[in-house]
N, C-alpha and C. Protein backbone atom coordinates (compact mmCIF):
# COMPACT_ATOMS: atom_id res chain seq x y z
N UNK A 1 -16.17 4.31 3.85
CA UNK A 1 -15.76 4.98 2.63
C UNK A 1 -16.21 4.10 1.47
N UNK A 2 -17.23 4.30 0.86
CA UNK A 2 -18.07 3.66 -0.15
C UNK A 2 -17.08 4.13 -1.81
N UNK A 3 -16.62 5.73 -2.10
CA UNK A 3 -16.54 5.59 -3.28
C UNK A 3 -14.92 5.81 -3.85
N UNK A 4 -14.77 5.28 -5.15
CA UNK A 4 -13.34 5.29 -5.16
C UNK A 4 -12.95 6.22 -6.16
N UNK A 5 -11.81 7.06 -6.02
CA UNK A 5 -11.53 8.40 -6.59
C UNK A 5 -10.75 7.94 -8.35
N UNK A 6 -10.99 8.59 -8.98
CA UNK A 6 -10.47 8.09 -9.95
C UNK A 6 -9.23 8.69 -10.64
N UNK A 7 -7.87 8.46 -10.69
CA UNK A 7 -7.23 9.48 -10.97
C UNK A 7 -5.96 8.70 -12.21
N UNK A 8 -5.70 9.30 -12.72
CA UNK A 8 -4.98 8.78 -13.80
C UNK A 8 -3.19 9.54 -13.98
N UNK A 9 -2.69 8.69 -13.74
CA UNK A 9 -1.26 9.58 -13.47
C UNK A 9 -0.28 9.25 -14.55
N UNK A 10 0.97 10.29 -14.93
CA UNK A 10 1.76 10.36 -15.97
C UNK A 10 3.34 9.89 -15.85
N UNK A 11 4.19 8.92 -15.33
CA UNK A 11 5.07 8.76 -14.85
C UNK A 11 6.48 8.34 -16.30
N UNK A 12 7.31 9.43 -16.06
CA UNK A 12 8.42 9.70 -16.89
C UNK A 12 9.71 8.47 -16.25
N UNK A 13 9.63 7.61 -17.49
CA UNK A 13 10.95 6.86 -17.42
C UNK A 13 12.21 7.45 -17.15
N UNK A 14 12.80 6.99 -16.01
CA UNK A 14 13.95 7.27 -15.47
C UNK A 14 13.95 8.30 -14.76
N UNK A 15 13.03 8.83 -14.34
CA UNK A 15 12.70 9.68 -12.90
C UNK A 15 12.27 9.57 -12.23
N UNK A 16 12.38 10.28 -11.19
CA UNK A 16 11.83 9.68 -9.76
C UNK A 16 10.26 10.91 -9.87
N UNK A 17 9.69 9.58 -9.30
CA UNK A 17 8.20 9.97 -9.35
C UNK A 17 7.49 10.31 -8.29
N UNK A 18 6.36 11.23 -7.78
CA UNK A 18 6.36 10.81 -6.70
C UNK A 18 4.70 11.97 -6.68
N UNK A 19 3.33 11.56 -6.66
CA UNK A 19 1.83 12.08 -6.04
C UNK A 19 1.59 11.76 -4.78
N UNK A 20 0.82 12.95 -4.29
CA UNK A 20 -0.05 13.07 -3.10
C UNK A 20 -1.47 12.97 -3.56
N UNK A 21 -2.38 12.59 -2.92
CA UNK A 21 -3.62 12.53 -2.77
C UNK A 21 -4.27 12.99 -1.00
N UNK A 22 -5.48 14.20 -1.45
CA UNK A 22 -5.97 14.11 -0.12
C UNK A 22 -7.42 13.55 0.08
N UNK A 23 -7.78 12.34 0.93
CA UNK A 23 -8.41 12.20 1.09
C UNK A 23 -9.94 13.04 1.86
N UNK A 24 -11.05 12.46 1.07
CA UNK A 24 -12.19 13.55 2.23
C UNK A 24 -12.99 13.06 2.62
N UNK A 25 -13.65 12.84 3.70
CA UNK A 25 -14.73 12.12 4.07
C UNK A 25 -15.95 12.56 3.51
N UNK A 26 -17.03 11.58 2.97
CA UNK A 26 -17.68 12.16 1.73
C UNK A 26 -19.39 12.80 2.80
N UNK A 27 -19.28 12.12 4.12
CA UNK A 27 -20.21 12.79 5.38
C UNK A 27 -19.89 13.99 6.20
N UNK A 28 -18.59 14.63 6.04
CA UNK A 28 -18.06 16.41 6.61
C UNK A 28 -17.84 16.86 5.84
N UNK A 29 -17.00 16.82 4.59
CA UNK A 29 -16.22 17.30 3.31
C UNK A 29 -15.46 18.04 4.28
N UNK A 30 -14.79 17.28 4.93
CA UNK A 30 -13.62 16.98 5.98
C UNK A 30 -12.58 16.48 5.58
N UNK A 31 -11.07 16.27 5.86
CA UNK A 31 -10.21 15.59 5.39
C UNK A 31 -9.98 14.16 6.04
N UNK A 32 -10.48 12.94 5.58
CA UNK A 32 -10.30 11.63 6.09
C UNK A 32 -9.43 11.71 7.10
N UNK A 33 -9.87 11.11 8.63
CA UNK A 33 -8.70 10.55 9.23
C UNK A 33 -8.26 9.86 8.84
N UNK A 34 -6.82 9.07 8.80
CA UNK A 34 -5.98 8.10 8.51
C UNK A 34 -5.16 7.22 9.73
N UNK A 35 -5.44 8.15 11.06
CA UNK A 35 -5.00 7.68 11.89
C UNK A 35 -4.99 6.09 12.02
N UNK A 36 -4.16 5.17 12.63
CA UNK A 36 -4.17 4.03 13.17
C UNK A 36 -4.77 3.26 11.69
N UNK A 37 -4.42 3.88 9.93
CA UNK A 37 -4.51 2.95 8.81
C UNK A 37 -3.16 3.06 8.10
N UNK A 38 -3.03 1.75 7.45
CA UNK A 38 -1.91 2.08 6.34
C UNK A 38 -2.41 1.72 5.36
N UNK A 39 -1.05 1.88 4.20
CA UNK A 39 -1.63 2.45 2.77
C UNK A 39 -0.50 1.32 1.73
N UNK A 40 -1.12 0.60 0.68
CA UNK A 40 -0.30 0.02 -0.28
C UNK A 40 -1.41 0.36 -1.34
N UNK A 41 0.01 0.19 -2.32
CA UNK A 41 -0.45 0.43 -4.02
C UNK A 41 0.54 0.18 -4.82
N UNK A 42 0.13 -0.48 -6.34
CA UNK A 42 0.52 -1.27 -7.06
C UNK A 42 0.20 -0.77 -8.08
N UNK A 43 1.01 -0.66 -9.71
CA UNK A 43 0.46 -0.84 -10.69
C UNK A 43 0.96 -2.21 -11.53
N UNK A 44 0.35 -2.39 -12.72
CA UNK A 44 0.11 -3.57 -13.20
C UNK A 44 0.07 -3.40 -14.80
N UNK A 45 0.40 -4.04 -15.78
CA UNK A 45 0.02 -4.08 -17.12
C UNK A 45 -1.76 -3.89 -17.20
N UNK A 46 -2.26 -4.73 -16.21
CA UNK A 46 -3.38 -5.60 -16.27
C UNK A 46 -3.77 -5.49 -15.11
N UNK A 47 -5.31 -5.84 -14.70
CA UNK A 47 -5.66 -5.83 -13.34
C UNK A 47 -4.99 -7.46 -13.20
N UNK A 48 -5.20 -8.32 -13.86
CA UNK A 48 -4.97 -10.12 -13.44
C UNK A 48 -3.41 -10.31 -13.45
N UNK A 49 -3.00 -9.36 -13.67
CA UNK A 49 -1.09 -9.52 -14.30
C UNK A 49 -0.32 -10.11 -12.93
N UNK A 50 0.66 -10.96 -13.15
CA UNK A 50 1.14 -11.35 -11.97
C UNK A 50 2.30 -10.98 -11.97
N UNK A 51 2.86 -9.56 -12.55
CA UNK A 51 4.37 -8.99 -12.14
C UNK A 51 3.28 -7.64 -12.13
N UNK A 52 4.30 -7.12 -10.98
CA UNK A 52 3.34 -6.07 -10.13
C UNK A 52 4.71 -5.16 -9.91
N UNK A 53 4.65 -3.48 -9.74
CA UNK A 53 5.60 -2.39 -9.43
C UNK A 53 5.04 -1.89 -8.17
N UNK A 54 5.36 -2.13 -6.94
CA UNK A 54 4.73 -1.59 -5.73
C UNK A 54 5.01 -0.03 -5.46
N UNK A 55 3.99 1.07 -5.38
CA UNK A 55 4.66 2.15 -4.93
C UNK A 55 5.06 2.32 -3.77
N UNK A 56 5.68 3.22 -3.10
CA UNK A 56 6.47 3.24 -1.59
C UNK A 56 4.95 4.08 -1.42
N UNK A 57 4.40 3.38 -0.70
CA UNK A 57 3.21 4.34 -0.20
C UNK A 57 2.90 4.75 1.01
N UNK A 58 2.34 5.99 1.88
CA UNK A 58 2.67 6.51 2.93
C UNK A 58 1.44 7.33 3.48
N UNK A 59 1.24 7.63 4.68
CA UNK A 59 0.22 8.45 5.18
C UNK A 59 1.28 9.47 5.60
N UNK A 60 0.85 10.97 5.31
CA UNK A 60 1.95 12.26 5.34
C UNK A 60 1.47 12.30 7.38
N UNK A 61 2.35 12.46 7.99
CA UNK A 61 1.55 13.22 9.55
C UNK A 61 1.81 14.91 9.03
N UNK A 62 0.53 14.86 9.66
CA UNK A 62 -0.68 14.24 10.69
C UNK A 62 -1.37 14.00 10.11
N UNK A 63 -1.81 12.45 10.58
CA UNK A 63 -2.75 11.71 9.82
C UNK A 63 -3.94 12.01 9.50
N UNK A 64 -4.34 12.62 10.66
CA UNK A 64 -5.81 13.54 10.73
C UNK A 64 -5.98 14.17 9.54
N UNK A 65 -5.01 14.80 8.46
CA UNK A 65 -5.54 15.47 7.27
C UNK A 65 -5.71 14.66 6.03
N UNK A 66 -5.14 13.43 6.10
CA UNK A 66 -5.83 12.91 5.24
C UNK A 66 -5.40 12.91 4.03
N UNK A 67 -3.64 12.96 3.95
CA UNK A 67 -2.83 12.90 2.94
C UNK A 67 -1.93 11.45 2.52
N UNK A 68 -2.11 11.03 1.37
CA UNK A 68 -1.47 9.93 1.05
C UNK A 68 -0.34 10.01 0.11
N UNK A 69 0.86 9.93 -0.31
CA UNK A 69 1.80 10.42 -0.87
C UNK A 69 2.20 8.59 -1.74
N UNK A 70 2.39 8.65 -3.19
CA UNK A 70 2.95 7.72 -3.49
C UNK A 70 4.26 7.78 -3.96
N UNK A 71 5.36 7.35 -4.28
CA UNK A 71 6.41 7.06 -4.63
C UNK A 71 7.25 6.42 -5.61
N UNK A 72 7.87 6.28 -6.41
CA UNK A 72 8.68 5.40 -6.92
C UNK A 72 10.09 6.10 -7.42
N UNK A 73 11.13 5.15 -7.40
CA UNK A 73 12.33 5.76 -7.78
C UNK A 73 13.03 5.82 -9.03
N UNK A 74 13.78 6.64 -9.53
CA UNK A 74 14.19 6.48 -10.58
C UNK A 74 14.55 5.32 -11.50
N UNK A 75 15.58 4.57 -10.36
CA UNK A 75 15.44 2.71 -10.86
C UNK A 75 14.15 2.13 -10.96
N UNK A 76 13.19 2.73 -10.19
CA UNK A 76 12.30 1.66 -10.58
C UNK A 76 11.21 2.12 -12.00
N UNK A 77 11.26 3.13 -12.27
CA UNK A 77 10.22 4.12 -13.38
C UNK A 77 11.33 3.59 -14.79
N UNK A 78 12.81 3.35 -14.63
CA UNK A 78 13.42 2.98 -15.96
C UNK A 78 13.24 1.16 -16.12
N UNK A 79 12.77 0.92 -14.87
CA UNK A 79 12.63 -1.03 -15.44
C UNK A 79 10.80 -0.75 -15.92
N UNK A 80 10.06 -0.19 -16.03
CA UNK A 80 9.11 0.10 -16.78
C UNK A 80 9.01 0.00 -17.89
N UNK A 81 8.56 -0.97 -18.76
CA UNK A 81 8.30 -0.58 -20.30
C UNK A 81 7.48 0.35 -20.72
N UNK A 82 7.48 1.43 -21.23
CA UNK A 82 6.94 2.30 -21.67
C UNK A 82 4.98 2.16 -22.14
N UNK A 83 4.25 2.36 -22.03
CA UNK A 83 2.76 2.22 -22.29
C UNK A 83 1.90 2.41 -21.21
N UNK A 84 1.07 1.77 -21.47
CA UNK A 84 -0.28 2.49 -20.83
C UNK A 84 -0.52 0.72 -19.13
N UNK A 85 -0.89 1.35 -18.04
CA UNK A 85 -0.68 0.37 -16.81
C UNK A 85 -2.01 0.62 -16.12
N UNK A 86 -2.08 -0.01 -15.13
CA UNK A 86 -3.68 0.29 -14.02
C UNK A 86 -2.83 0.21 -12.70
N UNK A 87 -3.07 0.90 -12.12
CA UNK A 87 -3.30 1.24 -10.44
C UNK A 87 -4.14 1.42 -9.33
N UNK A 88 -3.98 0.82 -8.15
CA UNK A 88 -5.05 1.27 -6.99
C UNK A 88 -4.21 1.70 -5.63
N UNK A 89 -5.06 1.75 -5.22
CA UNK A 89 -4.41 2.52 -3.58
C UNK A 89 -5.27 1.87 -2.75
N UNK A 90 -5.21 0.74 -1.93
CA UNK A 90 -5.96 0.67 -0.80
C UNK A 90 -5.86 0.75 0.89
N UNK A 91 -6.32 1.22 1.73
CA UNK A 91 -6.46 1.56 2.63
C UNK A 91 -6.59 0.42 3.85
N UNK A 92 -5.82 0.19 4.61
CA UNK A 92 -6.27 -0.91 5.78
C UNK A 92 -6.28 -0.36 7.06
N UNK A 93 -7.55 -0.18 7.65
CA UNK A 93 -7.79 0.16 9.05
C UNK A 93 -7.16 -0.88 10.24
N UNK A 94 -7.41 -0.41 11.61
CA UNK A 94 -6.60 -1.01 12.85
C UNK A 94 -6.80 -2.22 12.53
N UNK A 95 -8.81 -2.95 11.83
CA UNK A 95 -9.24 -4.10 12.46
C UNK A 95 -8.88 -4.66 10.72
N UNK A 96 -8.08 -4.31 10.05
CA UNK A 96 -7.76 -5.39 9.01
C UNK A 96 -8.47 -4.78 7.80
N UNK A 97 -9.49 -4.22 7.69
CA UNK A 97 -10.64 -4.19 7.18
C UNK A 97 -9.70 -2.97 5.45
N UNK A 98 -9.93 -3.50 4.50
CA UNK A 98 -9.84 -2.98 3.32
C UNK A 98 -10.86 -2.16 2.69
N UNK A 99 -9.96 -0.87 1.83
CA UNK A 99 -10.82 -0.27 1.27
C UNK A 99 -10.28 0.00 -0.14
N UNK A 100 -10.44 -0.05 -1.35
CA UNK A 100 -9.92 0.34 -2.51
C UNK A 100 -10.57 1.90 -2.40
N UNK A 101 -9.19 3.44 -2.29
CA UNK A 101 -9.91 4.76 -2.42
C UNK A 101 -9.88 5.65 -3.40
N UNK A 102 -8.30 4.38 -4.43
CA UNK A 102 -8.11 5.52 -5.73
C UNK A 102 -8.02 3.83 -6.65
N UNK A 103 -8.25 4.54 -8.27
CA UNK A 103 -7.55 4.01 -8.92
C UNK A 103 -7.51 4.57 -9.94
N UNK A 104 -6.76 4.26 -10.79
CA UNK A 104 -6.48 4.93 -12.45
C UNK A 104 -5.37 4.08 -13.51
N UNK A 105 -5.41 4.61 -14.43
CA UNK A 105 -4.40 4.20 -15.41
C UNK A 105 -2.87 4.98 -15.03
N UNK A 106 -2.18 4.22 -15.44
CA UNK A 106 -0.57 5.22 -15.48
C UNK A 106 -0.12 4.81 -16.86
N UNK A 107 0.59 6.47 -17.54
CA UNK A 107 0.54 6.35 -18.78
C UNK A 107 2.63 5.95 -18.59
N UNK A 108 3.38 5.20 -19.21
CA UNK A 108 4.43 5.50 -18.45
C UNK A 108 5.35 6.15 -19.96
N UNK A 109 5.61 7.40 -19.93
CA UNK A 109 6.77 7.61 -20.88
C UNK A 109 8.39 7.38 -21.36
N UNK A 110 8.31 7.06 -22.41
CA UNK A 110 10.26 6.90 -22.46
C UNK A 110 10.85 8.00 -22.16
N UNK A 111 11.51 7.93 -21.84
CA UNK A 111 12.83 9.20 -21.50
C UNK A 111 13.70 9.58 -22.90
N UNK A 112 14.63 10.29 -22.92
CA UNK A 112 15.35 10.74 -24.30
C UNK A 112 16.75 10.83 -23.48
N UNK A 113 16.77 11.58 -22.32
CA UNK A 113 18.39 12.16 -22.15
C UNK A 113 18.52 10.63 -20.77
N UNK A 114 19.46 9.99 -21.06
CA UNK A 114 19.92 9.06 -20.14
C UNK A 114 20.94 9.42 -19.29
């Protein structure tokens, strides 16, 4: 998997958040297996930033289609300061082996009703 998807997401302070992504293999325009990989992702002020928001990240079964679902919870979208963040999603197969398959900005909004 050579290219990385680019997607830019909108996440509302003090709610629970939560995208899917489906992956496709760019040689069938097939849905990526995922079998026997897992999935982490992070956003950041900054790509170099060293306080990091991990999403709960997940392969949906059956893996075979090639769905990745990210997460975060309401507590964690209100310890957010409000502005503009970077994100990736990378992929680790059986033998270790990394892939960066998404990334984007996250815009994060304040909330009004507490």
């Amino acid at each position: 998997m050579a290219s990385v998807y680019v997607n830019n997401l909108v996440v509302n302070s003090g709610s629970d958040f939560s995208q899917s992504f489906t992956l496709e293999n760019p040689d069938s325009n097939s849905a990526y297996d995922l079998t026997d990989y897992t999935v982490a992702s992070q956003l950041r002020k900054w790509a170099g930033s060293t306080t990091a928001t991990s999403f709960t990240a997940s392969i949906e079964a059956p893996a075979i289609e090639g769905k990745i679902v990210l997460g975060l919870t309401s507590t964690q979208t209100l310890a957010l300061k409000p502005g503009r963040y970077v994100y990736d999603v990378v992929i680790t197969d059986g033998g270790g082996i990394k892939n960066k398959v998404i990334e984007g900005m996250v815009l994060v909004r304040e909330g009004v009703t507490q």
